[in-house]
N, C-alpha and C. Protein backbone atom coordinates (compact mmCIF):
# COMPACT_ATOMS: atom_id res chain seq x y z
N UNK A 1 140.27 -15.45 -120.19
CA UNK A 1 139.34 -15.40 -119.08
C UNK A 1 139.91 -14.45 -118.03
N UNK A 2 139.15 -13.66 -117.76
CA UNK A 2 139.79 -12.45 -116.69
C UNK A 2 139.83 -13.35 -115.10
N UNK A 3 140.65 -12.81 -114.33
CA UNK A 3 141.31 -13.02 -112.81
C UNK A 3 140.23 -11.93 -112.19
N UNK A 4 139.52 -12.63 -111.11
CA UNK A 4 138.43 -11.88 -110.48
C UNK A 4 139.14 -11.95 -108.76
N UNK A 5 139.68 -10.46 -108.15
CA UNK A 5 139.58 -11.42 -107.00
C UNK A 5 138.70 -10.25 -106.21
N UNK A 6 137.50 -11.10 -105.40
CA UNK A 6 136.79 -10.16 -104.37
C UNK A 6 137.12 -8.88 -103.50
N UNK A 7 136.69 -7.83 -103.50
CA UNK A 7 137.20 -7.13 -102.81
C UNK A 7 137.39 -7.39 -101.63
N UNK A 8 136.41 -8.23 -101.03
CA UNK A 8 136.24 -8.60 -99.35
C UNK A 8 137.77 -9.35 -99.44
N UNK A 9 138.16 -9.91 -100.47
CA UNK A 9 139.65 -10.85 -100.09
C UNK A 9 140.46 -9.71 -100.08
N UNK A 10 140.58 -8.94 -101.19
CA UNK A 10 141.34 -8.01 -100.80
C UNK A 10 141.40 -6.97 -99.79
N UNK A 11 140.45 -6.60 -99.21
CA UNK A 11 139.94 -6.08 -97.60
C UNK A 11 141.15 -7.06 -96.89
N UNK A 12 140.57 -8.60 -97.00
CA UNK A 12 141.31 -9.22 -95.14
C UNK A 12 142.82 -9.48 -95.85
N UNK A 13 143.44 -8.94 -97.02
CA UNK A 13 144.86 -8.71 -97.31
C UNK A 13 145.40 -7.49 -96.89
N UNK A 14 144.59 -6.89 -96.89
CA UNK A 14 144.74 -5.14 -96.74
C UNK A 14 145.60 -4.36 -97.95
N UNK A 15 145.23 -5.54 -98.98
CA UNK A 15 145.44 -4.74 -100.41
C UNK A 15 144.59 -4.02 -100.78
N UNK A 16 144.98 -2.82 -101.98
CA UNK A 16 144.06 -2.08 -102.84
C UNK A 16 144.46 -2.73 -104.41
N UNK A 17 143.49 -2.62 -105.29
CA UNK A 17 143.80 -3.55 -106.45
C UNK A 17 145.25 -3.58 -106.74
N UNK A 18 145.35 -2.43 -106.83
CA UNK A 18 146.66 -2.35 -107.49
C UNK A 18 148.06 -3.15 -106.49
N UNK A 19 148.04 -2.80 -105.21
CA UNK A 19 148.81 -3.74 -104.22
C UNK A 19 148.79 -5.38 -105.00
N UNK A 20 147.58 -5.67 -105.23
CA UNK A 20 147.45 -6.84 -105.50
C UNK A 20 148.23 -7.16 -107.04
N UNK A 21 147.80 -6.37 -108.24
CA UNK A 21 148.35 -6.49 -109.23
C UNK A 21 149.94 -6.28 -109.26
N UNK A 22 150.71 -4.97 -108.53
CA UNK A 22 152.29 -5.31 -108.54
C UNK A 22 152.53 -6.36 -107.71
N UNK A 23 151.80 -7.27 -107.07
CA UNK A 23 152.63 -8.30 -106.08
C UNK A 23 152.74 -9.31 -106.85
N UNK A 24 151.47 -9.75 -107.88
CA UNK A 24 151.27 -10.54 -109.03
C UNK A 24 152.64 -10.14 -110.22
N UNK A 25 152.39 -9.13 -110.75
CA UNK A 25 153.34 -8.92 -111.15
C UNK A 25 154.84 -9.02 -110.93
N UNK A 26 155.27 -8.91 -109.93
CA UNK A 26 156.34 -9.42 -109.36
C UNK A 26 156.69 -10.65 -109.06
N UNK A 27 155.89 -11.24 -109.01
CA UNK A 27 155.48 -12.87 -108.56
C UNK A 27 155.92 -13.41 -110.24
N UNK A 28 155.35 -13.07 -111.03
CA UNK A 28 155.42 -13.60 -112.35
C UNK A 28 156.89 -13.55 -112.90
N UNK A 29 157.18 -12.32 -112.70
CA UNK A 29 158.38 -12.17 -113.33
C UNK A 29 159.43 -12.85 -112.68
N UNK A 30 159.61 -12.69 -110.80
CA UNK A 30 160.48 -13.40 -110.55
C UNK A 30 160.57 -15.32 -110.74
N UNK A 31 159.65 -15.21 -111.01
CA UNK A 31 159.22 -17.05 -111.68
C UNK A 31 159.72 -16.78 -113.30
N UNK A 32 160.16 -16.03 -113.70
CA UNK A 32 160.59 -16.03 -115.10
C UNK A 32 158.99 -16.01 -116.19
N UNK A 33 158.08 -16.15 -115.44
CA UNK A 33 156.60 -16.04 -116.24
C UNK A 33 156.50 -14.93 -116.87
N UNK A 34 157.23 -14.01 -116.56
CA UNK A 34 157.19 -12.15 -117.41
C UNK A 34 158.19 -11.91 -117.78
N UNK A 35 158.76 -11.32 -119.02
CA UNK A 35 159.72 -10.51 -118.73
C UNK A 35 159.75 -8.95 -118.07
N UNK A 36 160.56 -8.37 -118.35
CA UNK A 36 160.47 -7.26 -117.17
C UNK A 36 159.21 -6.15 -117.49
N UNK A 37 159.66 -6.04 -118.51
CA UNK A 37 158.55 -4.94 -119.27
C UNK A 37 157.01 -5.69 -119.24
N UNK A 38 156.89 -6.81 -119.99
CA UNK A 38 155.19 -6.97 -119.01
C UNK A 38 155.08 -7.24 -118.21
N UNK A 39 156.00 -7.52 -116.89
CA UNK A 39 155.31 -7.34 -115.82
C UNK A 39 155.36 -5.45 -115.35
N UNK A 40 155.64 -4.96 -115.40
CA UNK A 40 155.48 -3.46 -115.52
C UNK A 40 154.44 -3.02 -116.41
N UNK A 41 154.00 -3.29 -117.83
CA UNK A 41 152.79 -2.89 -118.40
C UNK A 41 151.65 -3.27 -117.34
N UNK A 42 151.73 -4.92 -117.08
CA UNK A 42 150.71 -5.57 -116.55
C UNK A 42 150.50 -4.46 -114.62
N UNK A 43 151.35 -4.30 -114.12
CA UNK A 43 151.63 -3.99 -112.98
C UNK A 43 151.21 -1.58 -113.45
N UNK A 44 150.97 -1.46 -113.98
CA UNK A 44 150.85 -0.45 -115.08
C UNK A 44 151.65 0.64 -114.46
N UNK A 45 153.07 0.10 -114.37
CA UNK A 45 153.78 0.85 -114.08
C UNK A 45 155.66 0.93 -115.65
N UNK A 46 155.71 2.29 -115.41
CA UNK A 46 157.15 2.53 -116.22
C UNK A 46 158.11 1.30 -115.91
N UNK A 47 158.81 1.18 -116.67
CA UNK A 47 159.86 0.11 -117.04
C UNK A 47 160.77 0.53 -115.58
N UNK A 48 161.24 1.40 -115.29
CA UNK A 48 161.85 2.28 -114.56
C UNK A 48 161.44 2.10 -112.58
N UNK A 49 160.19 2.53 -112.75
CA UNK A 49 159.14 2.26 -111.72
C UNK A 49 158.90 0.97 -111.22
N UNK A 50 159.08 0.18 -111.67
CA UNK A 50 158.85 -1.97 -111.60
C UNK A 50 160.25 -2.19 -111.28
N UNK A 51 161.45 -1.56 -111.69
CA UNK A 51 162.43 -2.03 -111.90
C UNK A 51 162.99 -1.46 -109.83
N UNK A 52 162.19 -0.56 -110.02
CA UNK A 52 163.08 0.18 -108.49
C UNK A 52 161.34 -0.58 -107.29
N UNK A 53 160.66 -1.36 -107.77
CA UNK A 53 159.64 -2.42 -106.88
C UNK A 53 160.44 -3.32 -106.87
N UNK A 54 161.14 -3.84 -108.06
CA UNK A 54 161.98 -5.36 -107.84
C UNK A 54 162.74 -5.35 -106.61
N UNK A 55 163.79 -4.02 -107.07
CA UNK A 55 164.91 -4.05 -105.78
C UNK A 55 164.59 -3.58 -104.24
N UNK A 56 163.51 -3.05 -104.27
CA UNK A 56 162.62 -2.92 -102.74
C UNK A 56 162.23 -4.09 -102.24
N UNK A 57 161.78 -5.17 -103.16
CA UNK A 57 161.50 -6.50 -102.87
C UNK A 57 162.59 -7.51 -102.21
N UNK A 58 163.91 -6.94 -102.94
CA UNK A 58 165.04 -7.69 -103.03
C UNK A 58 165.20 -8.63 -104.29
N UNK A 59 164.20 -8.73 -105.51
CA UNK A 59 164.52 -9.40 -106.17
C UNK A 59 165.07 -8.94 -107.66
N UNK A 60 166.37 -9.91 -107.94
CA UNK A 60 167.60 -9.73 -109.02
C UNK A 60 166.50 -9.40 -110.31
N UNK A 61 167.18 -8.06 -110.87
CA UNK A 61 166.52 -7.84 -112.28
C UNK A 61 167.19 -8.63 -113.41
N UNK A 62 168.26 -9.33 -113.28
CA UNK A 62 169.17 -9.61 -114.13
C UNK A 62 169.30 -11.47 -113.13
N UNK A 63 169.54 -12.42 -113.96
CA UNK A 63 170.62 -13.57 -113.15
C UNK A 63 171.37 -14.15 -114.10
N UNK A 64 172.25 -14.51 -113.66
CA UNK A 64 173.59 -14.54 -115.12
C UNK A 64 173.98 -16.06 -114.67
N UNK A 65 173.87 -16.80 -115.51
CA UNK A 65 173.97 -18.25 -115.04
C UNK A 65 175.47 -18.77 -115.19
N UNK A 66 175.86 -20.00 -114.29
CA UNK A 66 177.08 -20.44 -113.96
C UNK A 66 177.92 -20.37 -115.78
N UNK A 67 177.41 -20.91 -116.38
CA UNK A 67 177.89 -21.00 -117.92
C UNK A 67 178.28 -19.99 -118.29
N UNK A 68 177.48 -18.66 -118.58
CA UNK A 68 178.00 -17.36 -118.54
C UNK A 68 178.51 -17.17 -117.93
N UNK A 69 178.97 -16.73 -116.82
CA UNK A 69 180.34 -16.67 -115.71
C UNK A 69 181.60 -17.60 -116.22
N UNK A 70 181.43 -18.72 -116.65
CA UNK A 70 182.44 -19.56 -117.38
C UNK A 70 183.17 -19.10 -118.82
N UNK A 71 181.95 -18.86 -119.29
CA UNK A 71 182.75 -18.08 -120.76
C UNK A 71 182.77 -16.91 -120.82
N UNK A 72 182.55 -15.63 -119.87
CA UNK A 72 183.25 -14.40 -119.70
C UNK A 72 184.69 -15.10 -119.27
N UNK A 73 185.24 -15.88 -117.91
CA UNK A 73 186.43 -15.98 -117.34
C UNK A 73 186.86 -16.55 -118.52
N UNK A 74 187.01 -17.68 -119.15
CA UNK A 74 187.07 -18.06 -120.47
C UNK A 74 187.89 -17.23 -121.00
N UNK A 75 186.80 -16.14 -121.95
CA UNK A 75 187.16 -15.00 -122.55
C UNK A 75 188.56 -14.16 -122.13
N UNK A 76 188.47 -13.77 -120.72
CA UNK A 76 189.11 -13.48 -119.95
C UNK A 76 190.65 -13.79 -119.89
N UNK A 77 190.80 -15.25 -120.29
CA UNK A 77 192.31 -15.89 -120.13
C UNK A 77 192.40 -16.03 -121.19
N UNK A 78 191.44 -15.77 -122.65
CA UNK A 78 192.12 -16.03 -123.86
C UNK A 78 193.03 -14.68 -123.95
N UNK A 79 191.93 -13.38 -123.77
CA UNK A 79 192.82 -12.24 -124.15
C UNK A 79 193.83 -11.78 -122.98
N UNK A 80 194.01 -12.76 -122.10
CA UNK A 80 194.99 -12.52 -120.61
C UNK A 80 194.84 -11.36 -120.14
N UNK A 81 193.70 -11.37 -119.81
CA UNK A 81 193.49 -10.35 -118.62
C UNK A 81 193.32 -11.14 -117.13
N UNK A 82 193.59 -10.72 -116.32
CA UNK A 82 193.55 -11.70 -115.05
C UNK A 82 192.57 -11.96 -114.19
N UNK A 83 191.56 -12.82 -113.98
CA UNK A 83 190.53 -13.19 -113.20
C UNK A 83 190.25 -12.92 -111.92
């Protein structure tokens, strides 16, 4: 089912469609709802292009969770390199 939104809404946002579609798009992905690349198809922008909207936004293209950080340092003291 297609997403309809009025132009008059988008008027008192002072979006143009597309404003509206990368904010969606960005919205999705930083909720983990996209990965990076469809929200960039969807947003109909280059992989490249979405990626340099994220960091204008401020939001992380990458998040590396506490566990990973544990078994890199892990890793780290098996082959003694120093943390």
């Amino acid at each position: 089912m297609p997403l309809t939104i009025p132009d008059s809404l988008l008027e008192q946002a002072g979006w143009t469609e597309q404003d509206a579609r990368l904010d969606i798009a960005c919205r999705l992905f930083q909720t983990h709802r996209l990965r990076l690349w469809q929200a960039a198809q969807w947003a109909g922008l280059s992989r490249v292009e979405m990626e340099a909207e994220l960091l204008q936004r401020g939001i992380a293209l990458y998040e590396v969770s506490k566990e990973q950080v544990d078994a890199e340092l892990a890793a780290m003291d098996r082959l003694g390199i120093p943390g």
